[in-house]
Protein backbone atom coordinates (compact mmCIF):
# COMPACT_ATOMS: atom_id res chain seq x y z
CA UNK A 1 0.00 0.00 0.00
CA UNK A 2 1.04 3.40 -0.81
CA UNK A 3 1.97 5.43 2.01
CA UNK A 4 1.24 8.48 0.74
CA UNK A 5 -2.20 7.50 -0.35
CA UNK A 6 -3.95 8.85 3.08
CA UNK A 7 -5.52 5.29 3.68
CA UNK A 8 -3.25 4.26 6.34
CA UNK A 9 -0.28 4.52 8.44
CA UNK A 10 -2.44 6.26 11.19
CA UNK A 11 -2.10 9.75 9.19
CA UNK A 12 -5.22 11.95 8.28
CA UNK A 13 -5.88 13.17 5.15
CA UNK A 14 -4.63 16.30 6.18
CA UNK A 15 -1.21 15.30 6.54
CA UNK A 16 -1.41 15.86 10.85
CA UNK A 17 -0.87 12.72 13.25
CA UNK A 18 -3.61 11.12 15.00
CA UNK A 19 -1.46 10.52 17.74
CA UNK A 20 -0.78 14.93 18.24
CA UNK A 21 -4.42 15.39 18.28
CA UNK A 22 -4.88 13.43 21.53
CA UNK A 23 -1.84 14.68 23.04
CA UNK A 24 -3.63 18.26 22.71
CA UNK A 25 -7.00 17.19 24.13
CA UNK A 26 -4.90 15.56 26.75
CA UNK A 27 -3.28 19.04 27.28
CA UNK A 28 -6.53 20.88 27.80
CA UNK A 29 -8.09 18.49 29.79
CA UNK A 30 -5.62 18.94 32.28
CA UNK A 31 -6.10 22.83 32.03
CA UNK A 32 -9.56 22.67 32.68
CA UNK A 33 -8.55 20.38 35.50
CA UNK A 34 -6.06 22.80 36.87
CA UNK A 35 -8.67 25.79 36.68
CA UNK A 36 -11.46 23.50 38.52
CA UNK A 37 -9.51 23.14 41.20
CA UNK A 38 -9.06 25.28 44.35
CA UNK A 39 -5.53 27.04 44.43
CA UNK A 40 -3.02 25.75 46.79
CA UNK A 41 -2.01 28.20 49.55
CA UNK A 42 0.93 25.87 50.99
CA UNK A 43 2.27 23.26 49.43
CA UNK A 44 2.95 22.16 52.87
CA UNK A 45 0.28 22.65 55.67
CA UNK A 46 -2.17 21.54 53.16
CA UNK A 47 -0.68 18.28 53.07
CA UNK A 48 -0.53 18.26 57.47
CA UNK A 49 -4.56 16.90 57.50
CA UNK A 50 -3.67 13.90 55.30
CA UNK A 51 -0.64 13.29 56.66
CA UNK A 52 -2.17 13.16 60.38
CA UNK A 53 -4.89 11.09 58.99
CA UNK A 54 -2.55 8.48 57.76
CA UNK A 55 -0.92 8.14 61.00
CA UNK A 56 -3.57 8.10 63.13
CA UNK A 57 -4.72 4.91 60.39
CA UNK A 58 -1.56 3.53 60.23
CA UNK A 59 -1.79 -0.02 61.06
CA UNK A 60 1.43 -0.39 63.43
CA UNK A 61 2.06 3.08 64.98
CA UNK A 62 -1.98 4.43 64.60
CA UNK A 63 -2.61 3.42 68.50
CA UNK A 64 0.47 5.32 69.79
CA UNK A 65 0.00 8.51 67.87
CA UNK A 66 -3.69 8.60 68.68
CA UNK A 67 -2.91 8.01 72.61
CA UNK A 68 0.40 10.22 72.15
CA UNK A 69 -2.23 13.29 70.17
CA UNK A 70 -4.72 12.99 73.45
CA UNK A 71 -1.69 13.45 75.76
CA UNK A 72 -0.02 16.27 74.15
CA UNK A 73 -3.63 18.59 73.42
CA UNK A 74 -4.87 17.48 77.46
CA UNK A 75 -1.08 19.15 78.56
CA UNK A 76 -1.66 21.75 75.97
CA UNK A 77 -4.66 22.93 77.53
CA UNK A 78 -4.01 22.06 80.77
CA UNK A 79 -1.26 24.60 81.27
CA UNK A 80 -2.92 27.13 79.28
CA UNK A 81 -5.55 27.48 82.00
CA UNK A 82 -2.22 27.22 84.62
CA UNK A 83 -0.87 29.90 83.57
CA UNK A 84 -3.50 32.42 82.49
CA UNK A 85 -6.11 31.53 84.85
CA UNK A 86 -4.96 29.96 87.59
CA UNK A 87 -1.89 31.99 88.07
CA UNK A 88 -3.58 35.55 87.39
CA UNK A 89 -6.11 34.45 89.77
CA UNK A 90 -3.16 33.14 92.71
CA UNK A 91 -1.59 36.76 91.61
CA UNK A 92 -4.73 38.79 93.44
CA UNK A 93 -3.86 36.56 96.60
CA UNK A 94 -1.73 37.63 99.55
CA UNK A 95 1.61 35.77 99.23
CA UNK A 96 0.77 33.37 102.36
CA UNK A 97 -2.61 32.51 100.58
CA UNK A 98 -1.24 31.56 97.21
CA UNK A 99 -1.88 27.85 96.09
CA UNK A 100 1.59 25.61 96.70
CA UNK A 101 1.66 24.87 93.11
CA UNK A 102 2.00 28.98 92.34
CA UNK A 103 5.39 29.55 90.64
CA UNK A 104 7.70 30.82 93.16
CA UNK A 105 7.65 34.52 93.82
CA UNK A 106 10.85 36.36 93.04
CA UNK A 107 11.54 39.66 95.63
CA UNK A 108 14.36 41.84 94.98
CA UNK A 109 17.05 43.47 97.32
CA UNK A 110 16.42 46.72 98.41
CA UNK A 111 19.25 46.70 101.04
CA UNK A 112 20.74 44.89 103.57
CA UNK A 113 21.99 46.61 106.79
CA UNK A 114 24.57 44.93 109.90
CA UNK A 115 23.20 45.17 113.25
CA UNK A 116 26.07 46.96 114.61
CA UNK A 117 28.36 44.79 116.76
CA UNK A 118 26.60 42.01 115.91
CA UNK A 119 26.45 38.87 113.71
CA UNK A 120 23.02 39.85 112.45
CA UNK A 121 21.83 40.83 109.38
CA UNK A 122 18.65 42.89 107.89
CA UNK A 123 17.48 42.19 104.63
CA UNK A 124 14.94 44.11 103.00
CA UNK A 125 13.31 42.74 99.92
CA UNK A 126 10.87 44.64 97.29
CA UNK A 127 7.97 42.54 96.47
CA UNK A 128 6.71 42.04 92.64
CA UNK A 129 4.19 44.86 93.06
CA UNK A 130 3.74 47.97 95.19
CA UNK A 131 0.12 46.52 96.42
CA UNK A 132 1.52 42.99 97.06
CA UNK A 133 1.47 41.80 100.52
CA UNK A 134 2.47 38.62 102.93
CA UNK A 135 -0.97 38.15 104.84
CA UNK A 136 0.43 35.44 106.57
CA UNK A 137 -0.75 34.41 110.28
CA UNK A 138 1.30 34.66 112.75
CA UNK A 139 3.63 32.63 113.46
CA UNK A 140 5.01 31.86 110.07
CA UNK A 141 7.93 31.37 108.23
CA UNK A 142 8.46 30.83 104.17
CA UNK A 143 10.78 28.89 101.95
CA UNK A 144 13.66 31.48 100.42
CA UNK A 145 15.64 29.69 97.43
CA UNK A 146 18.14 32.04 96.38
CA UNK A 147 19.72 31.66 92.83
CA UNK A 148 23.00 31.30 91.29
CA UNK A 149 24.97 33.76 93.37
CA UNK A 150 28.54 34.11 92.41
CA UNK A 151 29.07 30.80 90.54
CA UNK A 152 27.12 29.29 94.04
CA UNK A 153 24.69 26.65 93.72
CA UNK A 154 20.99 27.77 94.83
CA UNK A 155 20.10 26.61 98.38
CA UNK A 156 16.81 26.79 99.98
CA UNK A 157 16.14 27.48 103.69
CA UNK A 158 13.15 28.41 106.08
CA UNK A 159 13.52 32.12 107.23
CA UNK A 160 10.68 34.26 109.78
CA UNK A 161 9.91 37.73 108.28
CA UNK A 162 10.10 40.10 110.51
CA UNK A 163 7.74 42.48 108.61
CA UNK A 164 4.19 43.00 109.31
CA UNK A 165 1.84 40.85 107.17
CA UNK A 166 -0.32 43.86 106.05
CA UNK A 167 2.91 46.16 105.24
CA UNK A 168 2.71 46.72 101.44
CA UNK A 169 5.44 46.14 98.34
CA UNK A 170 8.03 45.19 101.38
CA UNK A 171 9.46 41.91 102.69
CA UNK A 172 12.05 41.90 105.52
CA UNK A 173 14.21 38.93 107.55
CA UNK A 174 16.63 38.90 109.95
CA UNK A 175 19.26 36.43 108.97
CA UNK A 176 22.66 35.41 111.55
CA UNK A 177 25.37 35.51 109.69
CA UNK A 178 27.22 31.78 109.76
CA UNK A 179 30.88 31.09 108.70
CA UNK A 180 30.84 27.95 107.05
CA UNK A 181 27.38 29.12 106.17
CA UNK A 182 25.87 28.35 102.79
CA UNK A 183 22.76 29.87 102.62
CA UNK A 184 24.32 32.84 104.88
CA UNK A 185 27.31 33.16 102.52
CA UNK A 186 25.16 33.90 99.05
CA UNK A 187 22.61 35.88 100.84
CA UNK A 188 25.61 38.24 102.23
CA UNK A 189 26.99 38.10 98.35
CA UNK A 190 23.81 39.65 97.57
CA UNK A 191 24.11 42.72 95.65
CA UNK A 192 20.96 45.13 95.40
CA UNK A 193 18.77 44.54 92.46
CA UNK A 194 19.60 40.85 92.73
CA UNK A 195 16.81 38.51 93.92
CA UNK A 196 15.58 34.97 95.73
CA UNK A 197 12.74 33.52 95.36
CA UNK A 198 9.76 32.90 97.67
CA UNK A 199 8.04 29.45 98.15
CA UNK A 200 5.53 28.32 100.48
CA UNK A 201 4.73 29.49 103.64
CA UNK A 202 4.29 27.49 107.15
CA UNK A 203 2.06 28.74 109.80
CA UNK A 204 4.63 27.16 113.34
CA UNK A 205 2.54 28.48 116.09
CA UNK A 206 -1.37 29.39 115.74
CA UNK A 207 -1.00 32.89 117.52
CA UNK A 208 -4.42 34.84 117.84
CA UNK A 209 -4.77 37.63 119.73
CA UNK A 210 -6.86 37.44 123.14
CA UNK A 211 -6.19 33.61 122.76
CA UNK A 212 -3.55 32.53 125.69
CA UNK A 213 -3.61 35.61 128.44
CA UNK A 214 -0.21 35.39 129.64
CA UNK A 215 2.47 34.18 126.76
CA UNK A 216 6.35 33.14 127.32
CA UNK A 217 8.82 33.38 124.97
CA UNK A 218 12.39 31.96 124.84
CA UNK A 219 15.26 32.48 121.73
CA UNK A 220 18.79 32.95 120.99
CA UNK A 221 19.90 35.51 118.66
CA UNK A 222 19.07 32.41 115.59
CA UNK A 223 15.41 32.86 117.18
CA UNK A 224 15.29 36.78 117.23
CA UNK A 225 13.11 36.79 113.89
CA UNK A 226 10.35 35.25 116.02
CA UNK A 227 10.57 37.42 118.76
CA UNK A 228 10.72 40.17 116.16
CA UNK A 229 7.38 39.16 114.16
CA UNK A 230 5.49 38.20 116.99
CA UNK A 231 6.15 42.11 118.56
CA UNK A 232 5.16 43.39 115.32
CA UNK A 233 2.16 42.24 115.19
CA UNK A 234 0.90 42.50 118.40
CA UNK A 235 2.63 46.04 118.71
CA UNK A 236 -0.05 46.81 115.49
CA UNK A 237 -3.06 45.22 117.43
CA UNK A 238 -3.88 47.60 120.14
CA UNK A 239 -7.42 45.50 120.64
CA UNK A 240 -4.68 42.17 121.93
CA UNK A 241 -5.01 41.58 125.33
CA UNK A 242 -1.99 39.52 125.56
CA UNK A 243 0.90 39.39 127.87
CA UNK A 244 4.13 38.60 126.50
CA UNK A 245 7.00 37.82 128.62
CA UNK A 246 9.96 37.38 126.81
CA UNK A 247 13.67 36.10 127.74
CA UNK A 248 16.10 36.94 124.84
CA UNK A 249 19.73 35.00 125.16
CA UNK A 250 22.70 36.29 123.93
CA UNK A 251 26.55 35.22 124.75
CA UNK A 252 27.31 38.86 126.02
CA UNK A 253 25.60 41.95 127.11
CA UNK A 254 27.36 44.52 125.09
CA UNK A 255 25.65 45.34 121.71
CA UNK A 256 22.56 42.25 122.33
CA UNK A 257 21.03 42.79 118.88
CA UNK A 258 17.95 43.94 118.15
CA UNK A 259 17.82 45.12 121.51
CA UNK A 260 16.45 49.05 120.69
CA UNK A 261 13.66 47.80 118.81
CA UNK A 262 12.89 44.99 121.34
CA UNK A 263 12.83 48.10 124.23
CA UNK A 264 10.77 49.97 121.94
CA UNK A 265 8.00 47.65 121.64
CA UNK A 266 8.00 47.19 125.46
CA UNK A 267 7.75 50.69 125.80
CA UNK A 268 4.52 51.20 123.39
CA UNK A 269 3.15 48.29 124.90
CA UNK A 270 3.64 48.62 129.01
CA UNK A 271 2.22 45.92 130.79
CA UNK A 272 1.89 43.75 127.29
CA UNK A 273 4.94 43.00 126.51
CA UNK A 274 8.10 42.74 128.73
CA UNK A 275 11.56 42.12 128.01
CA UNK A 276 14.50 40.42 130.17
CA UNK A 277 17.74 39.32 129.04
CA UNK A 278 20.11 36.06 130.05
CA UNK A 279 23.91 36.71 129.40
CA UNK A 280 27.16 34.57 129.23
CA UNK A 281 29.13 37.59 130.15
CA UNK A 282 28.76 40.92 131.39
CA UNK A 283 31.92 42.35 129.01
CA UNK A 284 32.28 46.43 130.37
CA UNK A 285 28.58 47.66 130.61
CA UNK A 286 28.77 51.57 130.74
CA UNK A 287 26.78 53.05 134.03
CA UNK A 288 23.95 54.10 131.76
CA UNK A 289 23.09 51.18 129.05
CA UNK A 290 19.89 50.39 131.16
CA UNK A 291 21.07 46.48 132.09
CA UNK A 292 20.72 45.68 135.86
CA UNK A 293 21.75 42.54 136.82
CA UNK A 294 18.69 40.52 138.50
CA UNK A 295 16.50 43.12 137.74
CA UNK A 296 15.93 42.51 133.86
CA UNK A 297 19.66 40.70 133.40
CA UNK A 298 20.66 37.58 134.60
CA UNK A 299 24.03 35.94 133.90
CA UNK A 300 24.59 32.46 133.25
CA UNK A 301 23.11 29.33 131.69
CA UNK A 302 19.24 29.63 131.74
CA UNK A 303 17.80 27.90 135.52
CA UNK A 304 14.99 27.58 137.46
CA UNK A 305 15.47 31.15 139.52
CA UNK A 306 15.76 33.06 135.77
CA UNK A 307 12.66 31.10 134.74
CA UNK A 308 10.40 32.21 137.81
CA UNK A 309 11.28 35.97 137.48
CA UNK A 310 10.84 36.46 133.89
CA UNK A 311 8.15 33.94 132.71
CA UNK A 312 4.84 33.05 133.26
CA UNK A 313 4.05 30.59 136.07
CA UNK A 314 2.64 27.31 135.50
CA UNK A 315 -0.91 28.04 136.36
CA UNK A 316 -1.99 31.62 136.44
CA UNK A 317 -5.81 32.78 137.54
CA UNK A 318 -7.91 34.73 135.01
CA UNK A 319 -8.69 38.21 136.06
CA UNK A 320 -12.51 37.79 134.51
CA UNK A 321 -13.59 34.21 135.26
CA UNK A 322 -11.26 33.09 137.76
CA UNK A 323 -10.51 29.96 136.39
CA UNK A 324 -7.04 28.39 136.67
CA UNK A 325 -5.35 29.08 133.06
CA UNK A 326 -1.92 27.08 131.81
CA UNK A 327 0.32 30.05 129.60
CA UNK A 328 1.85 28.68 126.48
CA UNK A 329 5.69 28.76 126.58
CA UNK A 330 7.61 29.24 123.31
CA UNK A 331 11.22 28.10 123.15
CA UNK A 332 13.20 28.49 119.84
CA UNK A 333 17.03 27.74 120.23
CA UNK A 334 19.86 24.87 119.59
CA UNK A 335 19.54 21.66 121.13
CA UNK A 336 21.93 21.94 123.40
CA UNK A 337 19.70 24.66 125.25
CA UNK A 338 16.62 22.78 124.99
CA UNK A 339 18.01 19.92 126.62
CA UNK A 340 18.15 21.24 130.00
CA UNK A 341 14.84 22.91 129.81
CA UNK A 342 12.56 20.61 127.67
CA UNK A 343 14.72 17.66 126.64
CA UNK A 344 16.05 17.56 122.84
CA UNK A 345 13.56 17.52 119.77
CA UNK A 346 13.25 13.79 118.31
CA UNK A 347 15.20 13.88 114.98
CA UNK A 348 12.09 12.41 113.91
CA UNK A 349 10.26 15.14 114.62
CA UNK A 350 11.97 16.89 112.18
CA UNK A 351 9.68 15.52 109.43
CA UNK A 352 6.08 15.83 111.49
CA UNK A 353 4.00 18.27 112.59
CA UNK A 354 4.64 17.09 116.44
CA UNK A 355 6.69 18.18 119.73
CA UNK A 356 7.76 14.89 119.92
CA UNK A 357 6.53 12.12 122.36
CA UNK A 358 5.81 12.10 125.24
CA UNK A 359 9.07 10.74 126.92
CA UNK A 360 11.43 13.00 125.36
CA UNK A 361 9.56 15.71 127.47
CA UNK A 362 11.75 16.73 130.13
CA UNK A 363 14.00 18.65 131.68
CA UNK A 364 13.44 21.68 134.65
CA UNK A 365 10.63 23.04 133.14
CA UNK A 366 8.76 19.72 133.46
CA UNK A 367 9.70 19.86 137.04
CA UNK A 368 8.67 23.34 137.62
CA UNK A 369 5.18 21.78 136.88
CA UNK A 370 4.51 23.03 132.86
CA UNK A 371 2.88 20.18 131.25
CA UNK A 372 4.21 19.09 127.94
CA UNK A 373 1.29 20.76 125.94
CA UNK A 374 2.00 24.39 127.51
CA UNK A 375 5.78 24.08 126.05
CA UNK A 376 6.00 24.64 122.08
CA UNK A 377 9.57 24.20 120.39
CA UNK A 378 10.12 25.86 117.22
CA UNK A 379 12.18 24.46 113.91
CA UNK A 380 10.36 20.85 114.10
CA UNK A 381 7.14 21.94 112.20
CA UNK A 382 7.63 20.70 108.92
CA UNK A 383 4.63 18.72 108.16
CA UNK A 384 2.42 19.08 105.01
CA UNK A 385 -0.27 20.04 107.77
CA UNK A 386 1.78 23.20 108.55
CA UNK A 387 1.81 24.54 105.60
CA UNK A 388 -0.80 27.74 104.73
């Protein structure tokens, strides 16, 4: 057959291939394919549906993704409402009222100031706002954790503020200075602007004013933050009925720290609060520093004799009803003075919310006739109970 004849040879008459004709219907087709289509906006989150669909199908790894997708949105949403819920609600809260799990609050150093002649220390800490305040009840202490302070590892340690719980934007503690010390060694690097961090708070001793009548109180210089908060606030509550008698303990009797502002509040408050001293030493007192020995100085290791004349009794009578009333003593010290007068705290103790039993009670003040409820030794409250 003749090619050229048009007959065969899939050519048309016209001298074009068959085969070009369908290649250009092809090529329109997929035109008006192209235009029927919606335009892609991302060639790759457009492809994220399918792709999660396939794994969540996926024969092998389908389970795992779908339990590993519930997991991951459930923590997704879960701290979302943590943090800007939960947390801006905590933030309206006075520090001591906060929720446990509440981030840590970080206060910043104002300045620090040396009791002269002393080992003590006054730090005074901004808090995060001008309106914040501690609202803690008394007697409470709070977890400092300072941070990486000169190349030092943080450390984290109960301290008492010493400031009142309604006092605004401010946070202050009175801190001994130790040597080895750790968490006394970054707090005294400290430089102002630099800050610690607050955690939870831990109410010690349920103080309430018109509570206990007559109230004793014990501490070393280590225990003068006590002393110091519980003045504060009673000093602040004119409408407190209560009597505290309190023995402060220092090695000497020249420069007893704190010992101006401890005056001070006895002298705002007569006949509410009272203040004696017990001294290892004398040193040089100067004929006008105030101190007379066996009037409201004693010298020596604490005894019976310095217990009568500067603490409640026993058993003291109520003025209104008449009834016999037991005062609360509060001792806060080392061991080695608490053995003598109350017998050493359980090392047990250390992790409850308890004085320790019943055997380990001792020492004069047992004999004197104080029962083991009326005596209260701070440092051994440390039970999840205790905290606010």
């Amino acid at each position: 057959m003749d090619p050229s004849s048009g007959n065969g040879g899939g050519t048309s008459s016209s001298g074009f291939s068959t085969f070009s004709d369908s290649k250009y219907h092809e090529a329109r087709r997929r035109k008006r394919q192209q235009l029927q289509q919606p335009q892609r906006w991302s060639y790759t989150l457009q492809d994220i549906p399918g792709i999660i669909r396939k794994a969540f199908n996926d024969v092998n790894t389908g389970y795992a993704a779908r339990v590993a997708a519930f997991f991951g949105v459930t923590t997704g949403v879960s701290f979302s409402l943590y943090k800007f819920f939960f947390v801006r609600l905590q933030n309206d809260r006075p520090l001591a009222k906060r929720s446990r799990f509440t981030p840590h609050v970080p206060v910043t150093l104002l300045d620090k100031e040396r009791i002269k002649g002393t080992d003590m220390f006054l730090f005074r800490f901004a808090l995060p706002n001008s309106y914040d305040y501690c609202g803690y009840e008394p007697i409470s202490s709070v977890q400092v954790t300072t941070g990486t302070v000169r190349s030092m590892t943080p450390v984290t340690r109960w301290f008492t503020p010493t400031s009142h719980p309604q006092q605004r934007g401010i946070i202050e503690f009175a801190v001994k200075e130790r040597d080895p010390g750790r968490m006394a060694a970054r707090l005294r690097s400290l430089q102002r602007g630099e800050q610690v961090y607050l955690g939870r708070w831990m109410r010690e001793f349920p103080y309430q004013n018109n509570t206990y009548g007559e109230l004793g109180l014990i501490c070393t210089t280590s225990g003068a933050s006590i002393a110091l908060q519980l003045m504060n606030v009673m000093d602040k509550d004119k409408q407190d009925n209560t009597q505290l008698k309190f023995l402060y303990c220092h090695h000497t009797a020249k420069d007893i720290p704190f010992r101006s502002t401890f005056e001070a509040y006895a002298k705002r408050n007569p006949g509410r609060i009272s203040v004696k001293y017990d001294v290892m030493s004398l040193g040089r007192p100067a004929a006008d520093d105030g101190l007379h020995l066996g009037e409201n100085v004693f010298l020596g290791h604490i005894d019976p004799t310095i217990v009568r004349k500067t603490l409640p009794p026993p058993v003291v009578t109520n003025g209104e009803t008449g009834e016999p009333v037991r005062p609360k003593i509060l001792i806060c010290g080392p061991q080695r003075m608490l053995l003598p007068l109350c017998g050493r705290v359980n090392m047990l103790g250390n992790y409850t919310y308890w004085q320790g039993p019943f055997y380990k009670y001792c020492g004069f003040l047992k004999d004197m006739g104080y029962l083991r409820n009326q005596v209260y030794k701070f440092g051994v409250s440390t039970h999840l109970t205790a905290y606010q």
